[in-house]
C-alpha atoms as a PDB file:
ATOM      1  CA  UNK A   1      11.798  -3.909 -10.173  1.00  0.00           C
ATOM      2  CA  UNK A   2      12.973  -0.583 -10.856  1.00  0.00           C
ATOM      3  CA  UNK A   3      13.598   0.933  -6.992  1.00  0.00           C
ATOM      4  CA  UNK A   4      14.731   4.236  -5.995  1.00  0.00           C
ATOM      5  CA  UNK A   5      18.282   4.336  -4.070  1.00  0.00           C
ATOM      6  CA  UNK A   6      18.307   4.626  -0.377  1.00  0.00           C
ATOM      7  CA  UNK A   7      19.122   7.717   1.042  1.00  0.00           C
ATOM      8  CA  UNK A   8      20.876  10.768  -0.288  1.00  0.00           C
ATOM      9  CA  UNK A   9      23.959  11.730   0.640  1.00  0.00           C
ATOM     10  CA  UNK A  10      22.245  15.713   1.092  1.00  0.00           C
ATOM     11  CA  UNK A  11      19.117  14.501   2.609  1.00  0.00           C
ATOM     12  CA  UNK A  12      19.887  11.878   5.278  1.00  0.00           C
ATOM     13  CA  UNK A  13      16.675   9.609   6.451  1.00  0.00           C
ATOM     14  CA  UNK A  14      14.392  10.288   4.201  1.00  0.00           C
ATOM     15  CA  UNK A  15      12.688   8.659   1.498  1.00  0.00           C
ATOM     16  CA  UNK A  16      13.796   9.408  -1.985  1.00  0.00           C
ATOM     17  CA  UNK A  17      11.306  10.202  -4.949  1.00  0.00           C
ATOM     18  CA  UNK A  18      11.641   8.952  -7.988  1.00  0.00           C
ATOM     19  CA  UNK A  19      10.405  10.434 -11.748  1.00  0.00           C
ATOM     20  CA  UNK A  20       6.646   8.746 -11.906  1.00  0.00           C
ATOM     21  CA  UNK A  21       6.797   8.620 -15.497  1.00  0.00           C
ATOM     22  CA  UNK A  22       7.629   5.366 -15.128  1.00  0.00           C
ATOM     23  CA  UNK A  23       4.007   4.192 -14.600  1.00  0.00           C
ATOM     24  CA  UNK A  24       2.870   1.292 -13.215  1.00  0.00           C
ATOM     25  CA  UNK A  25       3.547  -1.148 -15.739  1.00  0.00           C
ATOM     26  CA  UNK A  26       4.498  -1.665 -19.231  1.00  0.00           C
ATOM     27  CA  UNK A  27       1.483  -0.762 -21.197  1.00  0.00           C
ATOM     28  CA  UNK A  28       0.344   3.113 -21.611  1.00  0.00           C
ATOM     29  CA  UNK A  29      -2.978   2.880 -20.098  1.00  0.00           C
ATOM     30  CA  UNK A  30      -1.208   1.724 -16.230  1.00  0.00           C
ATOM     31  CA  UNK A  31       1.628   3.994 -17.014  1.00  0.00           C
ATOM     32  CA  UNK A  32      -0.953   7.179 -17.646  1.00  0.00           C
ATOM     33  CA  UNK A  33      -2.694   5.757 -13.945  1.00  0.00           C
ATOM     34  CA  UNK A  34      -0.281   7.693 -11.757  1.00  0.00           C
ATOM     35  CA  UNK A  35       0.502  10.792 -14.072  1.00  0.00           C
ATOM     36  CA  UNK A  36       1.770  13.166 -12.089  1.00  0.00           C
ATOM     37  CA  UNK A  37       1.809  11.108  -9.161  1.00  0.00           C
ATOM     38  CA  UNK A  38       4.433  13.092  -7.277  1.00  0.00           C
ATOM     39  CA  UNK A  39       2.505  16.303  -7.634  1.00  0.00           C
ATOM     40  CA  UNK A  40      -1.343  14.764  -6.158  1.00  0.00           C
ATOM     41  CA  UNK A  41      -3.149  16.117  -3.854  1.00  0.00           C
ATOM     42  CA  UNK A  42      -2.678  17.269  -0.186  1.00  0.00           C
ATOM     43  CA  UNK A  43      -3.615  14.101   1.215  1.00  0.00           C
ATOM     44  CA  UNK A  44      -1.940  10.539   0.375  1.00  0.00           C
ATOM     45  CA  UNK A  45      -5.703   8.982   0.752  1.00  0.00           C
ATOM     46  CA  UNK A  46      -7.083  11.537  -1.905  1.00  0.00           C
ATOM     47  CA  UNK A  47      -4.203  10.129  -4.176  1.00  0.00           C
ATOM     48  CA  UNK A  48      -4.641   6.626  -3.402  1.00  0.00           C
ATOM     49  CA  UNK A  49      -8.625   7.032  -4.115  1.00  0.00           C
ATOM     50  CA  UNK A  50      -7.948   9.086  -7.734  1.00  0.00           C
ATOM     51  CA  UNK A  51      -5.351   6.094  -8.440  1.00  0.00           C
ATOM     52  CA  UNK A  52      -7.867   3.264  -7.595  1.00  0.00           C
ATOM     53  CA  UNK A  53     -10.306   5.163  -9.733  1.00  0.00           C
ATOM     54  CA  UNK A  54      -8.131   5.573 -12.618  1.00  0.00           C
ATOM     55  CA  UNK A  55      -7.179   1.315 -12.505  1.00  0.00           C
ATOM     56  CA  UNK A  56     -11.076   0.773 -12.455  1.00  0.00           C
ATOM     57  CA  UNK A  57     -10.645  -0.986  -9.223  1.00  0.00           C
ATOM     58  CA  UNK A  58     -13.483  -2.705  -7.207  1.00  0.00           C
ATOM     59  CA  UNK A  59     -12.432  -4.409  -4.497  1.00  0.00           C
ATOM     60  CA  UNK A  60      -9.388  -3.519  -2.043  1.00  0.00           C
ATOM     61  CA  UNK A  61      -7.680  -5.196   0.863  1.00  0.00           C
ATOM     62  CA  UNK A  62      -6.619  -2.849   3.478  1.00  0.00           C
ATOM     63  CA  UNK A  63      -3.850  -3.653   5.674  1.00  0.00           C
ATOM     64  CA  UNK A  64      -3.820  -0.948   8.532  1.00  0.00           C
ATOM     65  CA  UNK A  65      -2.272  -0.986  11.632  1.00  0.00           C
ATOM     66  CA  UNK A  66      -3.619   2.495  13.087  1.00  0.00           C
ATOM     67  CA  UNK A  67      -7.246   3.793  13.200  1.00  0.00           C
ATOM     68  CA  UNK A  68      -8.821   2.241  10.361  1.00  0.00           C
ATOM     69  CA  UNK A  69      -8.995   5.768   8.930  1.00  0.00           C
ATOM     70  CA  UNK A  70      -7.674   4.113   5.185  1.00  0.00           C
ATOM     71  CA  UNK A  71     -10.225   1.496   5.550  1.00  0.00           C
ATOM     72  CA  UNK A  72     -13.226   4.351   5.829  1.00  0.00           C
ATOM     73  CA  UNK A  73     -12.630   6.591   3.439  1.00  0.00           C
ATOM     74  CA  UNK A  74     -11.996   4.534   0.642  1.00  0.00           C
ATOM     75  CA  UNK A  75     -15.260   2.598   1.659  1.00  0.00           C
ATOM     76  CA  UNK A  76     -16.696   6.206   1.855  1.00  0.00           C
ATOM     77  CA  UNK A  77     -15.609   6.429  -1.864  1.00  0.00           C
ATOM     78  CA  UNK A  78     -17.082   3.959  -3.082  1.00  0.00           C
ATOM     79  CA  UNK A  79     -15.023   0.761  -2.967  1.00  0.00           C
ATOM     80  CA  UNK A  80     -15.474  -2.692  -1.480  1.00  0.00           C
ATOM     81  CA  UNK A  81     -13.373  -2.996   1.584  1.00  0.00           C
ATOM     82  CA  UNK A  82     -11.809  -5.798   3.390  1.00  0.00           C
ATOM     83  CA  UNK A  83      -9.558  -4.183   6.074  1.00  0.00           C
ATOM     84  CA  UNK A  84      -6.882  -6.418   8.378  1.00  0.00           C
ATOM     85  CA  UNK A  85      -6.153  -4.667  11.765  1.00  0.00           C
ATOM     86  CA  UNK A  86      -4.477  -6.169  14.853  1.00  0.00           C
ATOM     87  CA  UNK A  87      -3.828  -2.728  16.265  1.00  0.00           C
ATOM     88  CA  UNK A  88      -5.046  -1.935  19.609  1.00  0.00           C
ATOM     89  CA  UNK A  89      -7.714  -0.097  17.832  1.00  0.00           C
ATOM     90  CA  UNK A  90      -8.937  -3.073  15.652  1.00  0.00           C
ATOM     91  CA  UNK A  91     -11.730  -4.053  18.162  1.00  0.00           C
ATOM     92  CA  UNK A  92     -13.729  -1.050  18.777  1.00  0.00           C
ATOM     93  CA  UNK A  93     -13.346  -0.198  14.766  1.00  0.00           C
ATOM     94  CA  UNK A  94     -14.818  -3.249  14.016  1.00  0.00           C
ATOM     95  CA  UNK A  95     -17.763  -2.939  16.248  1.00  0.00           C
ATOM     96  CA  UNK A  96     -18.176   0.650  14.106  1.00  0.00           C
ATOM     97  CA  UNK A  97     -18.370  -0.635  11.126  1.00  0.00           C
ATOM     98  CA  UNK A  98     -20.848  -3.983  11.382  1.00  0.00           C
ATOM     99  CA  UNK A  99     -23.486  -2.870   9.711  1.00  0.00           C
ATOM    100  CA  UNK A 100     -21.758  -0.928   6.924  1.00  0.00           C
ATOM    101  CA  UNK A 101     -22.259  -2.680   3.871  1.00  0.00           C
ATOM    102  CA  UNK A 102     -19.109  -3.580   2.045  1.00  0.00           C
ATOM    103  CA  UNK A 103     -16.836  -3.083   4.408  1.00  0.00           C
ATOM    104  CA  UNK A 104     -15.415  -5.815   6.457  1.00  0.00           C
ATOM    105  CA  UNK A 105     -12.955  -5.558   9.398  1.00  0.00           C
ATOM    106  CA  UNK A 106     -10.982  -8.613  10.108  1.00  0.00           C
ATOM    107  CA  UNK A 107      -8.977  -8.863  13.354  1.00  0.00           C
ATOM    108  CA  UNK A 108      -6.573 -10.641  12.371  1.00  0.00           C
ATOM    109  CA  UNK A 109      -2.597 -10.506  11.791  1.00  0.00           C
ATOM    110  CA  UNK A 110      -2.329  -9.486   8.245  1.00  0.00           C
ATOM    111  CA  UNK A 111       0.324 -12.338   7.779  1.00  0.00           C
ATOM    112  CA  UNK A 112      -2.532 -14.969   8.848  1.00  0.00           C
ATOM    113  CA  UNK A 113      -4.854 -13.414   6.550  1.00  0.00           C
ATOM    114  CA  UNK A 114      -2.697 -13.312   3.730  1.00  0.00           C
ATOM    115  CA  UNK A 115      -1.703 -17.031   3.550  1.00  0.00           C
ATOM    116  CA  UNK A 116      -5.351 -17.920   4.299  1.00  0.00           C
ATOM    117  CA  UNK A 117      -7.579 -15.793   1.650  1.00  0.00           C
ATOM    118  CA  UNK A 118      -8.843 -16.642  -1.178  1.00  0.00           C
ATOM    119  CA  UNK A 119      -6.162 -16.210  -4.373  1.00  0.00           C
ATOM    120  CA  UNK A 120      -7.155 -13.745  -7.021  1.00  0.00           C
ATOM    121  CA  UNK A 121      -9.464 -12.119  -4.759  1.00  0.00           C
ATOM    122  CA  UNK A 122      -8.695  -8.478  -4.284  1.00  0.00           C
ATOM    123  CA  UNK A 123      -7.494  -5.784  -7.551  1.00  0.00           C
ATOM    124  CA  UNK A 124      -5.302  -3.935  -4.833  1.00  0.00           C
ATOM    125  CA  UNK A 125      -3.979  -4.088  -1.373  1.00  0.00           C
ATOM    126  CA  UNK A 126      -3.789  -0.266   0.632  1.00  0.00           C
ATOM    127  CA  UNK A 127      -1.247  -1.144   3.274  1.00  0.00           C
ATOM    128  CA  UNK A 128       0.286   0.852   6.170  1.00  0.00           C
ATOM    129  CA  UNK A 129       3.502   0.420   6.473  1.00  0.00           C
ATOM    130  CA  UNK A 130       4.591   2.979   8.509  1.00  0.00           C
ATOM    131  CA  UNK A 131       7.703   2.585  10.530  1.00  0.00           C
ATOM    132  CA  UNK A 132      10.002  -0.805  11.241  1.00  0.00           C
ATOM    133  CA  UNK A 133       8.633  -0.606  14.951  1.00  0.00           C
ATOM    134  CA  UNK A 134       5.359   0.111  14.133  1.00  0.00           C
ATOM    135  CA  UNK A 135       4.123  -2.044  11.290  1.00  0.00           C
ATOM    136  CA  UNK A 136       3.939  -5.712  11.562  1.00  0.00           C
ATOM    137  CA  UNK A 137       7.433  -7.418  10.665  1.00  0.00           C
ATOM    138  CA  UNK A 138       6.394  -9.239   8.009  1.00  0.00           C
ATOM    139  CA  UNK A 139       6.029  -6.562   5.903  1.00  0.00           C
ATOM    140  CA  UNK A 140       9.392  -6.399   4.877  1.00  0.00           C
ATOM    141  CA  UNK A 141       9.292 -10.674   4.335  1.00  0.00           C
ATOM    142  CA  UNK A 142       9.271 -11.587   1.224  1.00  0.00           C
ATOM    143  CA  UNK A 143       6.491 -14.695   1.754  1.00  0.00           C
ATOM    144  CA  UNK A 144       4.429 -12.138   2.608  1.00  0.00           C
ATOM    145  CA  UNK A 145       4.203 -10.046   0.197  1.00  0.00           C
ATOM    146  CA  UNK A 146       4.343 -13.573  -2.097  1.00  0.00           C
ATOM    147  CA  UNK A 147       0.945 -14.324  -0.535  1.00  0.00           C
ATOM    148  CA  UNK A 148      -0.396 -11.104  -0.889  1.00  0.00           C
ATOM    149  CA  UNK A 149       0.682 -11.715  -4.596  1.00  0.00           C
ATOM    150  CA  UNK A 150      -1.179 -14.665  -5.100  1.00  0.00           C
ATOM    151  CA  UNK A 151      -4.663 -12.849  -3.339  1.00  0.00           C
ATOM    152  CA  UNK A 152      -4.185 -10.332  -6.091  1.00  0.00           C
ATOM    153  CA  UNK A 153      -6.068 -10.574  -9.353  1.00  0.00           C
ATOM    154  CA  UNK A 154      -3.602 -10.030 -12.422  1.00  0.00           C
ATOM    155  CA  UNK A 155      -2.282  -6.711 -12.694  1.00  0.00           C
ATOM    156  CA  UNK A 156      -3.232  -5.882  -9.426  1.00  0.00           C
ATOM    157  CA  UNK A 157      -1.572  -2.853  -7.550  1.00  0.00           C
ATOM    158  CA  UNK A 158      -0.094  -2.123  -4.009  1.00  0.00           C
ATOM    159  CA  UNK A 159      -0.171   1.491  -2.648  1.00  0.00           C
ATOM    160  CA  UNK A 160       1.504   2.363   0.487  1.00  0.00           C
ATOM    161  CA  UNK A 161       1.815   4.774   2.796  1.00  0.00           C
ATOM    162  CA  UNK A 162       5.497   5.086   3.982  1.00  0.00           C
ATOM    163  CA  UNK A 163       7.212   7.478   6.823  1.00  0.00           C
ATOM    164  CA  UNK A 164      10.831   8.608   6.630  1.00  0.00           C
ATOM    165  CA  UNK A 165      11.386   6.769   9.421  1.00  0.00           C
ATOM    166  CA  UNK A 166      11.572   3.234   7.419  1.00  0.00           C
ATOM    167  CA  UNK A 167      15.149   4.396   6.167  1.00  0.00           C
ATOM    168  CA  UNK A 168      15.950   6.002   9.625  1.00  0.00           C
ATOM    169  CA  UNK A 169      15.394   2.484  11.217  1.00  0.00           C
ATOM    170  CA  UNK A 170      16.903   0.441   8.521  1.00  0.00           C
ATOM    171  CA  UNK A 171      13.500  -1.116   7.114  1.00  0.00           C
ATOM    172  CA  UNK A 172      13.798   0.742   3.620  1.00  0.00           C
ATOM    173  CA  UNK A 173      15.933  -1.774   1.752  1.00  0.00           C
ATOM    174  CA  UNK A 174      14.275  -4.805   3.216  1.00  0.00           C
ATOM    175  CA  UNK A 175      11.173  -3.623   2.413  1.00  0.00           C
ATOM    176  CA  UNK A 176      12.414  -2.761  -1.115  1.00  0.00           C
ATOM    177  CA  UNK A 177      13.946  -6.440  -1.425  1.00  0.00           C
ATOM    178  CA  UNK A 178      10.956  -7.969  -0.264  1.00  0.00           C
ATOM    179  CA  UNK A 179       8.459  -6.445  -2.564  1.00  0.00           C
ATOM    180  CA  UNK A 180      10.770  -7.237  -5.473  1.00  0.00           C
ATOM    181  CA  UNK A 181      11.582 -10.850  -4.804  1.00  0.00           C
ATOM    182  CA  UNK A 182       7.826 -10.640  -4.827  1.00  0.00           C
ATOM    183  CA  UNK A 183       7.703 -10.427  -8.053  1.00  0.00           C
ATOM    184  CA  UNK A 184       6.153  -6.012  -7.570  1.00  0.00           C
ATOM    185  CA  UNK A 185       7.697  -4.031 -10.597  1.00  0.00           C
ATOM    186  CA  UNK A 186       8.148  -0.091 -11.403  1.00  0.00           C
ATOM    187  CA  UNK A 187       7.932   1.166  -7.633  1.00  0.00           C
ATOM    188  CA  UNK A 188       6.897   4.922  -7.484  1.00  0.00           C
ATOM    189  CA  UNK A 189       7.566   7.072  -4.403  1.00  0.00           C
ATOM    190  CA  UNK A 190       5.526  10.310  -4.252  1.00  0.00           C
ATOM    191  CA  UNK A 191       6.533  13.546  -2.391  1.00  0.00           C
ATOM    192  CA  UNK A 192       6.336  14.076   0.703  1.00  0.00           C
ATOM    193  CA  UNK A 193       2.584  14.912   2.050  1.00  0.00           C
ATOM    194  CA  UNK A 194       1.467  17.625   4.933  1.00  0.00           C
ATOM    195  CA  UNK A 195       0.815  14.450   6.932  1.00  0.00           C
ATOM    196  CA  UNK A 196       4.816  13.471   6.876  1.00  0.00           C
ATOM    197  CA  UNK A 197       4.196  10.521   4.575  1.00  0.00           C
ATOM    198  CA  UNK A 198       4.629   9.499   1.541  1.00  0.00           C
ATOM    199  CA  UNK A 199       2.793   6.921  -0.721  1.00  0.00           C
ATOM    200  CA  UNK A 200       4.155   4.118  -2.963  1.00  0.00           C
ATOM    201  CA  UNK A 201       2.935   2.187  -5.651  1.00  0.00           C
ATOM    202  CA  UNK A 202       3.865  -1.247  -7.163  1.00  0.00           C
ATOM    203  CA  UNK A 203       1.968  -3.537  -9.673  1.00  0.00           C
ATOM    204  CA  UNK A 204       2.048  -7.056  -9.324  1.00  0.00           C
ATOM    205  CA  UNK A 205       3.233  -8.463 -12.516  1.00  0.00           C
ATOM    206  CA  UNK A 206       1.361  -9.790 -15.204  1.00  0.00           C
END
């Protein structure tokens, strides 16, 4: 897995970019997917949706841990949405959404989920990661992210959304570790968006 370095020696805490030239995979048409990733739009979710787009993706498991804002839009945009919440918001999001067809909200902690679902059954996971506090620990296990592996469908993609604070609480290089011994190859980081975050990208390997 090709992974950025942690922090700067100029530009303590944050998360470094890296050139996304690198693509997604090893082929041209995932590598021409996130073209001028670093430069998207204003908002990480408008990148995310132009990204799932360009990979011709159908369904995507959403892995949110705030207001379930992720989950909507990119059920607004068309896709088929399974999102995992536990967050104190989870219940009354859930309620929202019953009757919107193909979306699904699971209460459920997203490491439960994961080892449970069905394998091959998602093209891309949308997860937010957040902070060390914030986001469930297991994100930066590396069984986790092997059964979120396994749910993916070859080729499949991870995107996401990052804060500077995952360096500033020392969750960067866990997280990093844990993706790779995962078996997640050429990580891209994107800029920094208006929102403070940024958004990464991993394939799962063919």
């Amino acid at each position: 897995m090709t992974c950025p370095q942690t922090d700067g020696p100029g530009n303590p805490g944050s998360l470094p970019s890296q050139d996304a030239s690198i693509g997604l995979g090893q082929d041209g048409d995932r590598q021409a997917s996130v073209e001028d990733f670093s430069k998207g739009p204003a908002s990480h979710l408008e990148t995310a949706v132009d990204v799932l787009r360009r990979e011709k993706v159908e369904r995507v498991l959403v892995l949110d841990y705030s207001d379930g804002a992720a989950a909507v839009r990119l059920h607004g945009e068309g896709f088929d949405v399974v999102c995992v919440d536990c967050g104190s918001r989870a219940v009354g999001l859930a309620r929202a959404v019953l009757r919107a067809p193909g979306l699904e909200m699971v209460i459920s902690n997203p490491a439960a989920f994961a080892a449970q679902a069905r394998s091959a059954s998602f093209d891309a996971v949308f997860a937010d990661v957040r902070d060390g506090s914030g986001a469930p620990a297991a994100y930066l296990s590396a069984d986790f992210w092997e059964d979120i592996r396994r749910l993916l469908r070859s080729g499949g993609l991870i995107l996401a959304k990052v804060t500077d604070e995952l360096p500033a609480v020392g969750s960067w290089g866990p997280f990093q570790s844990a993706l790779a011994s995962a078996g997640f190859t050429a990580m891209v980081v994107s800029e920094r968006y208006a929102c403070g975050a940024r958004l990464l990208a991993t394939s799962r390997a063919r």
